[in-house]
N, C-alpha and C. Protein backbone atom coordinates (compact mmCIF):
# COMPACT_ATOMS: atom_id res chain seq x y z
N UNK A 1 -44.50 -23.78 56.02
CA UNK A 1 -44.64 -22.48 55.42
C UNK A 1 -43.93 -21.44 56.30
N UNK A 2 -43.42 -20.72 55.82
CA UNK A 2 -42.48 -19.23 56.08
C UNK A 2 -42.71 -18.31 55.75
N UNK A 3 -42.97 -17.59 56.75
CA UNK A 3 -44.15 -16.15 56.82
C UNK A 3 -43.07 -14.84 56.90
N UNK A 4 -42.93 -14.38 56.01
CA UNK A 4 -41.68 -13.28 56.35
C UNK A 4 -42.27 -11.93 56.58
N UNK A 5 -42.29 -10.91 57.14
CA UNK A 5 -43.02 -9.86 57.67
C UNK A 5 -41.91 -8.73 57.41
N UNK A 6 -42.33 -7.87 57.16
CA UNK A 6 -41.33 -6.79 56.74
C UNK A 6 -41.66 -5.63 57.72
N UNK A 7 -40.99 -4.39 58.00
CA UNK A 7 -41.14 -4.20 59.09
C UNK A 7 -42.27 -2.82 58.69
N UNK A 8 -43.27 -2.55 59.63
CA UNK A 8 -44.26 -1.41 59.12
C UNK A 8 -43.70 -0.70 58.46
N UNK A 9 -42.69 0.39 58.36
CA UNK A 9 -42.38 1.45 57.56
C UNK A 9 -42.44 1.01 56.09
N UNK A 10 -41.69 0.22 56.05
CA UNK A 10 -40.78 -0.18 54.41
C UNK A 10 -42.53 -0.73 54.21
N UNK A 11 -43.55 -0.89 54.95
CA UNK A 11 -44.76 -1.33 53.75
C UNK A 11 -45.56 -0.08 53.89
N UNK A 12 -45.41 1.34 54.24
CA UNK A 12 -45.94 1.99 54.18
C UNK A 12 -46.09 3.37 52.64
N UNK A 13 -44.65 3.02 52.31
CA UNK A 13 -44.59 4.12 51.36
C UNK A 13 -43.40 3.22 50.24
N UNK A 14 -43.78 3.63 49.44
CA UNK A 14 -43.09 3.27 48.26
C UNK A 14 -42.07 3.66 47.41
N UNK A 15 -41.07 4.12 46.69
CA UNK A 15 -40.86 5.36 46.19
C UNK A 15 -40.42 4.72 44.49
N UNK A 16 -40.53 5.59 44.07
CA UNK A 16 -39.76 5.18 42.51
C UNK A 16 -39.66 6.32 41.45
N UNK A 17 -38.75 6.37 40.82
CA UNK A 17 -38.05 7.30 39.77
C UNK A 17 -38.72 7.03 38.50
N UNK A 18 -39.62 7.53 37.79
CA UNK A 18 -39.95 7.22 36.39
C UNK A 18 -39.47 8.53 35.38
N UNK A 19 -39.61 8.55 34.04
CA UNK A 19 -39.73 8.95 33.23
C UNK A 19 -41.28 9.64 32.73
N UNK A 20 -42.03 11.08 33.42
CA UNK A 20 -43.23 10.71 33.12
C UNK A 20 -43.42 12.18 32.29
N UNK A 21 -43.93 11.78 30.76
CA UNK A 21 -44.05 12.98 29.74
C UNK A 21 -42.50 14.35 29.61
N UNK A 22 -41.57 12.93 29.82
CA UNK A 22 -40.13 13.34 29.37
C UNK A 22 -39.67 13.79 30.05
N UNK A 23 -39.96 14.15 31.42
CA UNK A 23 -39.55 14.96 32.63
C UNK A 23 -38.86 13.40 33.77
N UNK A 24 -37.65 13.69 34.57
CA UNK A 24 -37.88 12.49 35.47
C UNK A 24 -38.31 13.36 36.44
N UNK A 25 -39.03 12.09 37.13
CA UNK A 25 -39.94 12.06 38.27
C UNK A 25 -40.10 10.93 39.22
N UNK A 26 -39.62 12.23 40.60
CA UNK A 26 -39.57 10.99 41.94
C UNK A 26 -41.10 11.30 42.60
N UNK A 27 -41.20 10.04 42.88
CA UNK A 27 -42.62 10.26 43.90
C UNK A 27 -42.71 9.05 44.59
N UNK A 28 -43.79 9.26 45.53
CA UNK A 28 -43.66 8.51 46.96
C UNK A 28 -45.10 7.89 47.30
N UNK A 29 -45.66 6.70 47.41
CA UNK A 29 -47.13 6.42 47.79
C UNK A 29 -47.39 4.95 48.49
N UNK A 30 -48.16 4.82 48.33
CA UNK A 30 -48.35 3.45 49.28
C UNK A 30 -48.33 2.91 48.48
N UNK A 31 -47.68 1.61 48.37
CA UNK A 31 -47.08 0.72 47.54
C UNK A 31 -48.17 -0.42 46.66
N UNK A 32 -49.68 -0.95 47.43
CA UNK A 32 -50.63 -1.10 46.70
C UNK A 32 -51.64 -0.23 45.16
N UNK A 33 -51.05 1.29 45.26
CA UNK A 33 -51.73 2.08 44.44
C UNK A 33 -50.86 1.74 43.13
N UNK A 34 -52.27 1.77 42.29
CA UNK A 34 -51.98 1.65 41.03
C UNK A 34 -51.08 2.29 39.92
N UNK A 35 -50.84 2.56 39.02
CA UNK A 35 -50.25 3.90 38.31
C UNK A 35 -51.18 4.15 38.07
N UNK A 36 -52.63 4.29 37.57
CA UNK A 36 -54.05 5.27 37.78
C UNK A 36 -53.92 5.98 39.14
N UNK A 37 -53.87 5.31 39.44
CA UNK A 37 -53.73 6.37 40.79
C UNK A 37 -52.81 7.51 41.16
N UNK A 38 -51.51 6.54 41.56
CA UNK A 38 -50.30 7.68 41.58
C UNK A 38 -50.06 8.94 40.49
N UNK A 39 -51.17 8.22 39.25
CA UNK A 39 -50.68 9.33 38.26
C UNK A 39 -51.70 10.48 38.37
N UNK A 40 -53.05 10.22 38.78
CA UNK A 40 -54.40 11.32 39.07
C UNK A 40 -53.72 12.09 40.38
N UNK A 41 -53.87 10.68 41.59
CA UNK A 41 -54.11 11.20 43.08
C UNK A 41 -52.40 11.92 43.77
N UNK A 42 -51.62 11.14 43.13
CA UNK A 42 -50.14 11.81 43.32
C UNK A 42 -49.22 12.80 42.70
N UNK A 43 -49.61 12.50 41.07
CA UNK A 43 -48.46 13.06 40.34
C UNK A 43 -49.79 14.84 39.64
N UNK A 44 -51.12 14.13 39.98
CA UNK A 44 -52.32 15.21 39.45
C UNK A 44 -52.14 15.35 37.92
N UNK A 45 -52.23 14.03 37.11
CA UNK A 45 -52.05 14.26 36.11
C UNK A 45 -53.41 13.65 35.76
N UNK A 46 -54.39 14.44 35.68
CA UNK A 46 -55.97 13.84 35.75
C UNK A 46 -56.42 13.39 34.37
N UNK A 47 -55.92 14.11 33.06
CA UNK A 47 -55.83 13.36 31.65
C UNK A 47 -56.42 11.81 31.78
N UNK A 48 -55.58 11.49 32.74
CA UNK A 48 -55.70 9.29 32.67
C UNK A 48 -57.29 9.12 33.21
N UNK A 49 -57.92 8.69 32.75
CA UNK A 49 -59.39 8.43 33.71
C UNK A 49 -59.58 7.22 34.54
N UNK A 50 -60.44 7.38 35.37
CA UNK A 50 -61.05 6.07 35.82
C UNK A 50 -61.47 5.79 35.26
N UNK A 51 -61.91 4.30 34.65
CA UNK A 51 -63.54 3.89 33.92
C UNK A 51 -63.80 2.93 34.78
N UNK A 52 -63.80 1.69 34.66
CA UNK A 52 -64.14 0.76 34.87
C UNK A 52 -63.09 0.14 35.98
N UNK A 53 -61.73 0.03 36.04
CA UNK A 53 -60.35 -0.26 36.84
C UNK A 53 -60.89 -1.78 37.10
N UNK A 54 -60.79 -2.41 35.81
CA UNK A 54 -61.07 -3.87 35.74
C UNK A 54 -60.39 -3.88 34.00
N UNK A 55 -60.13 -2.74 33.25
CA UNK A 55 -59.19 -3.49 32.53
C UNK A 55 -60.33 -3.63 31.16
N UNK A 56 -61.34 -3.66 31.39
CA UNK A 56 -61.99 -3.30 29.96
C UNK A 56 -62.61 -2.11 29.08
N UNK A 57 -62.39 -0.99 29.85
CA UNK A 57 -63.08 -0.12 28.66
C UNK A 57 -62.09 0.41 28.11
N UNK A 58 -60.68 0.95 28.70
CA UNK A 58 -59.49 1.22 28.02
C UNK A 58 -59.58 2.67 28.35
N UNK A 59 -60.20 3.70 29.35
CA UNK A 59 -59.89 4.80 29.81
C UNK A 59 -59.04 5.22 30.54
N UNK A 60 -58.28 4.50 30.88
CA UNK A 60 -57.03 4.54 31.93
C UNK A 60 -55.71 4.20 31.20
N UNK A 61 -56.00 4.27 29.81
CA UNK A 61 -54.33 3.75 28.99
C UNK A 61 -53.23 5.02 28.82
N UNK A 62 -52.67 4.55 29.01
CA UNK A 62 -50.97 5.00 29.04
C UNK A 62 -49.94 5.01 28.22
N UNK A 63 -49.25 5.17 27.81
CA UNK A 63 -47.90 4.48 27.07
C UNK A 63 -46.76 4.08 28.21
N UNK A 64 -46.17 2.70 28.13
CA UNK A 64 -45.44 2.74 29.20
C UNK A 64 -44.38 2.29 28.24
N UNK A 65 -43.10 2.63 28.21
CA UNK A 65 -42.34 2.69 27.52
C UNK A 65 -42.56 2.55 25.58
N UNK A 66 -43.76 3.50 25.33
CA UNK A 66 -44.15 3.56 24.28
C UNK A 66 -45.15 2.64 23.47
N UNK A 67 -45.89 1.71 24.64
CA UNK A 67 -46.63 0.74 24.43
C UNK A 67 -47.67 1.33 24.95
N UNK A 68 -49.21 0.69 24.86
CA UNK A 68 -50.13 1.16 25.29
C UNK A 68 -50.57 0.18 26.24
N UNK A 69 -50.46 0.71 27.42
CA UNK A 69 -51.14 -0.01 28.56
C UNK A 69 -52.21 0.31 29.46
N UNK A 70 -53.10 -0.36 30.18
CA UNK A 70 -54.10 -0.42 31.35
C UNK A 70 -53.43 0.10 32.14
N UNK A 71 -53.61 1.17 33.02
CA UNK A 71 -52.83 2.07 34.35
C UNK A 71 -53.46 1.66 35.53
N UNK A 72 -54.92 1.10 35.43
CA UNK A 72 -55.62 0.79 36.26
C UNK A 72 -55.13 -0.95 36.71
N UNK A 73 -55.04 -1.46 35.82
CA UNK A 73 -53.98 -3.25 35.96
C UNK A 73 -52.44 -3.22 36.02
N UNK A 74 -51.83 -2.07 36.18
CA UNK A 74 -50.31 -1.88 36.60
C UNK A 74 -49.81 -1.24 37.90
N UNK A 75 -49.23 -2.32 38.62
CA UNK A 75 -48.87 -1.52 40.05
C UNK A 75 -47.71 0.02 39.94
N UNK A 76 -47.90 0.81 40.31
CA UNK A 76 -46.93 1.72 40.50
C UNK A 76 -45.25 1.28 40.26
N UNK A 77 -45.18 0.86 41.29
CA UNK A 77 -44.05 0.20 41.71
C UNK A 77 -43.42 -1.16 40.53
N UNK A 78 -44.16 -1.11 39.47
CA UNK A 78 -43.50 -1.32 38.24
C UNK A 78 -43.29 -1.09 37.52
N UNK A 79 -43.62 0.96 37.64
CA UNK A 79 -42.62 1.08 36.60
C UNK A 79 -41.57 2.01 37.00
N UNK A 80 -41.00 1.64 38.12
CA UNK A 80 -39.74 2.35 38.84
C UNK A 80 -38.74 2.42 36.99
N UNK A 81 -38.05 3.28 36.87
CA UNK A 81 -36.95 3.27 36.00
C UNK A 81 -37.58 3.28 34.49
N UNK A 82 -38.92 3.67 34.28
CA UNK A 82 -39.40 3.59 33.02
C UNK A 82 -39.84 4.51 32.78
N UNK A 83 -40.57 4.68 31.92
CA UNK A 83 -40.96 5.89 30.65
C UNK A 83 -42.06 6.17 30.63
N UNK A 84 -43.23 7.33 30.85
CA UNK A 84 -44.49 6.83 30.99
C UNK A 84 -45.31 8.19 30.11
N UNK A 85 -45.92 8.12 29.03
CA UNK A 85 -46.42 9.31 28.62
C UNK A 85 -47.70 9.30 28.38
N UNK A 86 -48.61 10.03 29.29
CA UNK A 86 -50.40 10.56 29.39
C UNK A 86 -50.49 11.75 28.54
N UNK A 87 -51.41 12.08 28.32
CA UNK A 87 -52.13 12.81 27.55
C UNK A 87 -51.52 13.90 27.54
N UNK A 88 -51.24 14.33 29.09
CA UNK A 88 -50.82 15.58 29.17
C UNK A 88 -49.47 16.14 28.57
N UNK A 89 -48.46 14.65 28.31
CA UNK A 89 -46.99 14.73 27.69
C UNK A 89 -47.65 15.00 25.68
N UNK A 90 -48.48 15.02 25.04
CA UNK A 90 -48.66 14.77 23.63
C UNK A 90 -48.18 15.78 23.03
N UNK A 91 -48.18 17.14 23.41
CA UNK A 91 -48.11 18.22 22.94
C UNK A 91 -46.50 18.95 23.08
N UNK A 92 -46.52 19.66 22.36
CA UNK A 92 -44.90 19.96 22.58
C UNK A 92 -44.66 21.41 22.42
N UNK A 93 -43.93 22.11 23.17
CA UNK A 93 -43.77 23.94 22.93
C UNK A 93 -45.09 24.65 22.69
N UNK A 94 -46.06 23.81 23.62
CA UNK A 94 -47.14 25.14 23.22
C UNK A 94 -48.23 24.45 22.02
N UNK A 95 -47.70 23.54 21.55
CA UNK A 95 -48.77 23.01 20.61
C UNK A 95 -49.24 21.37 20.79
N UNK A 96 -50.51 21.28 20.36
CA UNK A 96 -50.83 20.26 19.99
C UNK A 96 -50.25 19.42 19.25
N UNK A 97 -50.48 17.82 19.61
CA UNK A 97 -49.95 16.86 18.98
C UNK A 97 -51.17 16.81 17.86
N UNK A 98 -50.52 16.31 16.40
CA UNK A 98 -51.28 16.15 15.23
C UNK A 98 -52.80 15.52 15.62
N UNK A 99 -52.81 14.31 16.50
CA UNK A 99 -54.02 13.68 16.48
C UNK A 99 -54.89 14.33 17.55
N UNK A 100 -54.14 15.18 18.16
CA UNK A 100 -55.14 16.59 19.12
C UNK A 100 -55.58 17.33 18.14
N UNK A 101 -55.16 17.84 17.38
CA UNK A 101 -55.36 18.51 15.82
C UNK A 101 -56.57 18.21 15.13
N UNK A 102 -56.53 16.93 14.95
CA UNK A 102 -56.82 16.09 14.01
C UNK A 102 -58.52 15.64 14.90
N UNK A 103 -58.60 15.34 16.07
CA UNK A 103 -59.62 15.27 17.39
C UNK A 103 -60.35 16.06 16.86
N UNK A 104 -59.62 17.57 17.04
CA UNK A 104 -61.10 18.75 17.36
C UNK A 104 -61.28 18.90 16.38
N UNK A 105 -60.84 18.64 14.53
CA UNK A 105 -61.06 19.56 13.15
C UNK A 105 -62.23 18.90 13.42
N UNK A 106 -62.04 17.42 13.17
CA UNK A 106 -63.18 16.38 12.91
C UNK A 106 -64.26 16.05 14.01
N UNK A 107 -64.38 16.78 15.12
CA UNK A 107 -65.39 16.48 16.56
C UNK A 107 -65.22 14.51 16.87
N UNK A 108 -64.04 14.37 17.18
CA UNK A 108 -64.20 12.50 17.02
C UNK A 108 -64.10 13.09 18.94
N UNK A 109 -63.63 14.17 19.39
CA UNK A 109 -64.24 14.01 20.45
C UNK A 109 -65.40 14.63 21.46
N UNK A 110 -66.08 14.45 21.74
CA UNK A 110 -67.63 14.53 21.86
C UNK A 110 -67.31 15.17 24.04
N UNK A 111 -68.16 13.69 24.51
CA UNK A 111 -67.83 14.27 26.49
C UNK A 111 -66.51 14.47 26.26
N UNK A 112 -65.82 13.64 26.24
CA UNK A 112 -63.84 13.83 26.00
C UNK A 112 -63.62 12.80 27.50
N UNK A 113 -64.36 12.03 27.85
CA UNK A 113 -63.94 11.01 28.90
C UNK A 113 -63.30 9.75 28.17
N UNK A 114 -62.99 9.41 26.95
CA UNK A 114 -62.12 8.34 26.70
C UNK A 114 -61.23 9.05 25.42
N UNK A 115 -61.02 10.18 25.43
CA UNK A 115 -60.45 10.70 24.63
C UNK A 115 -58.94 10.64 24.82
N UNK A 116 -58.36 10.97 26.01
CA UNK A 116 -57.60 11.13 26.48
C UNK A 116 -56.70 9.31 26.41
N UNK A 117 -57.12 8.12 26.40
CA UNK A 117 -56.49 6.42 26.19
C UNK A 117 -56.31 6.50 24.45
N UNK A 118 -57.42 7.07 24.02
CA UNK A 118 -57.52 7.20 22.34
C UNK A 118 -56.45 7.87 21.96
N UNK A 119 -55.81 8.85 22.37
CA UNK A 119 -55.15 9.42 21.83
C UNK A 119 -53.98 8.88 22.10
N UNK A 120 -53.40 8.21 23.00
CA UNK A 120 -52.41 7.61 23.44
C UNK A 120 -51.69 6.59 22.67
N UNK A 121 -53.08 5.77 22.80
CA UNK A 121 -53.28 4.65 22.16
C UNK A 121 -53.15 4.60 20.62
N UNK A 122 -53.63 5.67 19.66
CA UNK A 122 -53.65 5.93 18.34
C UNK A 122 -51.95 6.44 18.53
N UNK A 123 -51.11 7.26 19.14
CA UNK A 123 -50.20 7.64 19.03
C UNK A 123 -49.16 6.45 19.30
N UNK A 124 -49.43 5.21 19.74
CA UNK A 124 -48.24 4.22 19.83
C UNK A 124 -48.90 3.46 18.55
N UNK A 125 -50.12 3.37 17.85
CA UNK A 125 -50.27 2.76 16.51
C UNK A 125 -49.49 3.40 15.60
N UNK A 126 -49.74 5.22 15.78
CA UNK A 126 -48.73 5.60 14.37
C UNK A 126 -47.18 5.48 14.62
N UNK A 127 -46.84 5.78 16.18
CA UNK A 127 -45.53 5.77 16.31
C UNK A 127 -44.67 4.38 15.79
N UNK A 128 -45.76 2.81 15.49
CA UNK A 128 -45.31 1.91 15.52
C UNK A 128 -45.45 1.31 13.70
N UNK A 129 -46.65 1.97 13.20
CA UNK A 129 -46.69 2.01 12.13
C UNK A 129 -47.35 3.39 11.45
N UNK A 130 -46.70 3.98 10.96
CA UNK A 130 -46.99 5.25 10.02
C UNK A 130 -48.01 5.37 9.39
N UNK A 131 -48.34 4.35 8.72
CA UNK A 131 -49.06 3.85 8.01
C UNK A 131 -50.01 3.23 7.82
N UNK A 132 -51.31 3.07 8.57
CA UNK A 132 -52.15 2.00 9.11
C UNK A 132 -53.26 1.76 8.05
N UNK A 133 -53.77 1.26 7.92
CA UNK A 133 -55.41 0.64 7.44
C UNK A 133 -56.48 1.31 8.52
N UNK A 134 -57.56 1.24 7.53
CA UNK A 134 -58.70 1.43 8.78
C UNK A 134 -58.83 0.32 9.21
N UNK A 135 -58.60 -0.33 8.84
CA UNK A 135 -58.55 -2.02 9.54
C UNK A 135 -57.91 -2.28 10.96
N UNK A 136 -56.52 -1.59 10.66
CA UNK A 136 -55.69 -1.63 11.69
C UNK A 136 -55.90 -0.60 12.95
N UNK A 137 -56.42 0.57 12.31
CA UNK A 137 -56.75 1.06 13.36
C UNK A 137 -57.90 0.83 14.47
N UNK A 138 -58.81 0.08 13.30
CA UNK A 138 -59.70 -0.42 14.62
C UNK A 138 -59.53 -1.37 15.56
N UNK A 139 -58.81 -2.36 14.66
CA UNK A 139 -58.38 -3.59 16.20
C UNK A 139 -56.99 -2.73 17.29
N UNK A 140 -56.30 -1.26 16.77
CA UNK A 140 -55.29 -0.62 17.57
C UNK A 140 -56.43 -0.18 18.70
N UNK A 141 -57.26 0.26 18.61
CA UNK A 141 -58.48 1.32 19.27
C UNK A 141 -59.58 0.28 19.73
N UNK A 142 -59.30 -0.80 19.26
CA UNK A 142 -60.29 -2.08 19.84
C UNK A 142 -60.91 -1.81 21.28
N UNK A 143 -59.49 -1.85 22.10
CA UNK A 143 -59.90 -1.87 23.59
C UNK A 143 -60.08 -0.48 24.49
N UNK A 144 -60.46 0.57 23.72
CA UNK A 144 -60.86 1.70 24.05
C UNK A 144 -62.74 1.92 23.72
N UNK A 145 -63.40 2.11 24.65
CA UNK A 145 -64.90 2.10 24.43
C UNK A 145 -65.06 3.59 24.52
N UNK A 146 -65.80 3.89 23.92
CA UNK A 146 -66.66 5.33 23.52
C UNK A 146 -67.91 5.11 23.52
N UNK A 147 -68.78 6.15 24.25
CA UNK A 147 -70.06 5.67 23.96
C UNK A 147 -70.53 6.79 23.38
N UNK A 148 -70.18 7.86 22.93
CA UNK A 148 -70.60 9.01 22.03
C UNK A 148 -70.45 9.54 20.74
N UNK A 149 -69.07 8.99 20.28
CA UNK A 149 -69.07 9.00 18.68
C UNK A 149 -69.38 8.08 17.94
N UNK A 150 -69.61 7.02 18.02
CA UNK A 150 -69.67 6.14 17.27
C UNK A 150 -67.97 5.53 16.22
N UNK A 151 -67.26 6.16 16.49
CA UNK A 151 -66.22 5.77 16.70
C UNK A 151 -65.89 6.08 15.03
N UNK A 152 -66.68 6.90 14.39
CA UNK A 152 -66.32 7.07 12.68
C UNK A 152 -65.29 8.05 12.83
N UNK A 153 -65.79 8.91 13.41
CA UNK A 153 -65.21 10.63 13.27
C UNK A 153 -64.00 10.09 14.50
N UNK A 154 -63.55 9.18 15.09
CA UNK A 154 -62.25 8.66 15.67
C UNK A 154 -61.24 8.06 14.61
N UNK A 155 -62.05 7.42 13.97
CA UNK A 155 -60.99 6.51 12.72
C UNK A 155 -60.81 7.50 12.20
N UNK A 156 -61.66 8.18 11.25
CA UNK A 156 -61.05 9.58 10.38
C UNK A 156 -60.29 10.42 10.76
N UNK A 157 -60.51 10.89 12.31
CA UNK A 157 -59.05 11.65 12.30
C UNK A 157 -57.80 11.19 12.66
N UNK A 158 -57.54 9.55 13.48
CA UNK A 158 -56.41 8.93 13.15
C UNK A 158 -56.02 8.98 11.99
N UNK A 159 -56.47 9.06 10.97
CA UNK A 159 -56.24 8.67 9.49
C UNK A 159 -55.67 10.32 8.75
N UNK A 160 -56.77 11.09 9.47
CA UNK A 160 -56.34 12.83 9.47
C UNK A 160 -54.78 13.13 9.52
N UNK A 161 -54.41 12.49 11.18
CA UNK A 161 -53.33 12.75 11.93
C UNK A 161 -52.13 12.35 11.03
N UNK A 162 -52.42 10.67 10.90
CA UNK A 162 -51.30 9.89 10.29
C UNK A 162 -51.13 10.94 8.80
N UNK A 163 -51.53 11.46 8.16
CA UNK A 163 -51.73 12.04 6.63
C UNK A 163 -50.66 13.27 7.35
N UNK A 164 -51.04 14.17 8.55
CA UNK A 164 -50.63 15.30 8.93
C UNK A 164 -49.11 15.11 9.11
N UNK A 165 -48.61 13.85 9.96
CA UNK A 165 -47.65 13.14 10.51
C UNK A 165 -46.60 13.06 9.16
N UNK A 166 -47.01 12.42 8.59
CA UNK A 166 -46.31 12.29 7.10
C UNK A 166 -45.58 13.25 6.49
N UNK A 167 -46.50 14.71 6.69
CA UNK A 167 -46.28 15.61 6.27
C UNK A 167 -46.98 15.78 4.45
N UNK A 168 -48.33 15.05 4.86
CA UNK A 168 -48.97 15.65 3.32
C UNK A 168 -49.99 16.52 3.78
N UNK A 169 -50.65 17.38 3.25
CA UNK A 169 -51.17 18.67 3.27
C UNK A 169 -52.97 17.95 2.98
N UNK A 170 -53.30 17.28 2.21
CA UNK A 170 -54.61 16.96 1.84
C UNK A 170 -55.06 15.63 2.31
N UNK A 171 -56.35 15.21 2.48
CA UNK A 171 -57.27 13.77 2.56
C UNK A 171 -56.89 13.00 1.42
């Protein structure tokens, strides 16, 4: 066996160029931290939550190149050269994104501690299909846990949003 040792510095800090809520962005951290992390404790983009950082309640999701991912199960340092949009990227010139809209008409969000993966997460379902089922939206929103709405007044205003998205005016 061959033990290769790198020299202290190069394991002290990390650096990488992303794409984060359409802006590029360089930043610098210790190379074990997560993207939950770098994105709260470095970049202060606090939107992303802790929950659990084991990967099951789904409060820490992301879009990483327009997919919805765990931030808390992704090292930093993979997504040097990629795309990354939190909660805080949804909105555009001053306004809310439709399913922020669509959140507060209908109260689907309540504390607002998993609100922020939901919305993410619902926004790479419509971005990927326009068009969903309530069917579909629940296995899209599967791996996001809520323990305050009951998760009705969440489906309805995905369903709100997608209608808004379209550009039709009524339910």
């Amino acid at each position: 066996m061959i033990l290769v040792t790198l020299p202290i510095e190069s394991q002290k800090t990390a650096h990488i160029r992303l794409t984060l809520n359409g802006e590029a962005t360089d930043v610098s951290f210790a190379p074990y931290k997560t993207l939950l992390e770098v994105l709260r404790e470095d970049l202060g983009h606090t939107g992303t939550k802790h929950g659990c950082e084991l990967g099951e309640c789904g409060a820490c999701a992301v879009l990483l190149e327009g997919k919805a991912v765990l931030s808390c199960l992704l090292l930093a340092v993979e997504c040097d050269g990629k795309s990354v949009l939190t909660v805080e990227g949804l909105g555009a010139d001053g306004k809310l994104h439709p399913l922020q809209d669509a959140f507060a008409d209908l109260g689907a969000a309540q504390c607002g501690y998993c609100t922020p993966a939901i919305l993410v997460t619902a926004k790479a379902l419509l971005d990927s299909n326009p068009n969903p089922s309530r069917e579909q939206i629940r296995e899209a929103l599967s791996g996001n846990l809520c323990r305050c709405t009951g998760y009705q007044q969440i489906f309805e205003a995905v369903e709100a949003a997608m209608i808004k998205i379209a550009g039709k005016t009524s339910c």
